[in-house]
Protein backbone atom coordinates (compact mmCIF):
# COMPACT_ATOMS: atom_id res chain seq x y z
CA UNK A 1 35.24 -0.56 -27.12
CA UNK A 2 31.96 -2.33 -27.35
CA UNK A 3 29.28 -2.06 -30.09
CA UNK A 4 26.52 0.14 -29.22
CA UNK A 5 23.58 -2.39 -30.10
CA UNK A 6 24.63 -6.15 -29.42
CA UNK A 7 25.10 -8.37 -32.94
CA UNK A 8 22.05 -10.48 -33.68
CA UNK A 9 22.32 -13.80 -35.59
CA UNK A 10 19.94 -13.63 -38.57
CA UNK A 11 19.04 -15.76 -41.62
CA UNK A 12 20.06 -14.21 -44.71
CA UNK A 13 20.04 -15.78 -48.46
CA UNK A 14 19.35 -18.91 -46.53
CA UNK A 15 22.42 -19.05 -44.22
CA UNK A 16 22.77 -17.57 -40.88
CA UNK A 17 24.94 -14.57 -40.25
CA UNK A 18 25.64 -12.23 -37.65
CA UNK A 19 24.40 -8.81 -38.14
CA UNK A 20 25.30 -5.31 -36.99
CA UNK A 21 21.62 -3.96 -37.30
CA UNK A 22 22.73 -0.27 -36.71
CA UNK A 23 25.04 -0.27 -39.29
CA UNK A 24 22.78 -2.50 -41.37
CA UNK A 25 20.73 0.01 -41.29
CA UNK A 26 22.85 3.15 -41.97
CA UNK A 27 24.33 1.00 -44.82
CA UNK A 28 21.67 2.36 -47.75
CA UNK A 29 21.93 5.88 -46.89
CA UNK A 30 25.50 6.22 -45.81
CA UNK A 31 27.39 3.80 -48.27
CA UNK A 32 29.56 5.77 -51.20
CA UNK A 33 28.48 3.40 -53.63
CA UNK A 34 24.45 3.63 -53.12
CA UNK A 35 25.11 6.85 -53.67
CA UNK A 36 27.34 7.18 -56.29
CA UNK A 37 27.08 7.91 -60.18
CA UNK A 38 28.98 4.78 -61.22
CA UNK A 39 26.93 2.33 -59.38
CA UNK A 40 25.17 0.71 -61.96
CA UNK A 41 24.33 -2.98 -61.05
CA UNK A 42 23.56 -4.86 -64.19
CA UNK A 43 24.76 -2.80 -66.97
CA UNK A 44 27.96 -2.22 -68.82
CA UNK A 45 28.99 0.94 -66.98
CA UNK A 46 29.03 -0.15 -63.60
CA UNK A 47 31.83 0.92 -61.28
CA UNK A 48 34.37 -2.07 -61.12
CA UNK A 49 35.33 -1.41 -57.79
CA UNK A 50 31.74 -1.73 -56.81
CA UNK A 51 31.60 -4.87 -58.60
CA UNK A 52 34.68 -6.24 -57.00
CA UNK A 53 33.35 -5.63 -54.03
CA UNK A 54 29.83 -7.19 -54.48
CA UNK A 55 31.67 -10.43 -55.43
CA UNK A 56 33.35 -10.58 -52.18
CA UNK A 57 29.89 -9.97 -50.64
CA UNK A 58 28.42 -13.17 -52.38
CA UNK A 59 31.50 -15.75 -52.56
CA UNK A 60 31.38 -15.02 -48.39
CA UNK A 61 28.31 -14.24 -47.47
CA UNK A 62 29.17 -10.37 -46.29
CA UNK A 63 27.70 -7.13 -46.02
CA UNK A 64 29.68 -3.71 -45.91
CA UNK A 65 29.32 -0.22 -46.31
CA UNK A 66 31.63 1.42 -47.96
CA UNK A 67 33.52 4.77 -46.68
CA UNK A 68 36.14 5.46 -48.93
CA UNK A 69 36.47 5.33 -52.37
CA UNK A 70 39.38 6.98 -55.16
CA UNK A 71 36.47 6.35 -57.87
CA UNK A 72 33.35 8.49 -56.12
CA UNK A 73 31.16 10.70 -57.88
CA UNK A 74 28.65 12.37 -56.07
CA UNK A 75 24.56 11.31 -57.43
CA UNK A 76 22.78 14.31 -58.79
CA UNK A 77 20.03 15.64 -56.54
């Protein structure tokens, strides 16, 4: 199985990646953690998985959305 949209190599945080732009794109709206209660980036409550994660993201220069999650609580409309 192929991906829909071919990858495209892209500069990000000053290092080039390749880059799934529909998924990139789908990654704000669709991720559990951008839309979850305990994401908190920056303060003393925020979700440790979520942090855990992020951490991976930076040490290898990553980006992914995540679709399941034990810790997920829903963001007030």
């Amino acid at each position: 199985m192929a991906m829909e949209k071919p990858a495209e190599a892209q500069t990000h945080f000053g290092n080039l990646v390749w880059v799934n732009t529909k998924m990139d794109a789908l990654r704000e709206s669709e991720c559990l953690c951008m839309n979850c209660e305990l994401f908190k980036p920056n303060t003393d409550g925020h979700c440790r998985i979520a942090a855990a994660g992020y951490a991976l993201c930076r040490l290898t220069n990553i980006s992914f959305a995540v679709t399941r999650c034990p810790a997920f609580i829903p963001k007030a409309p």
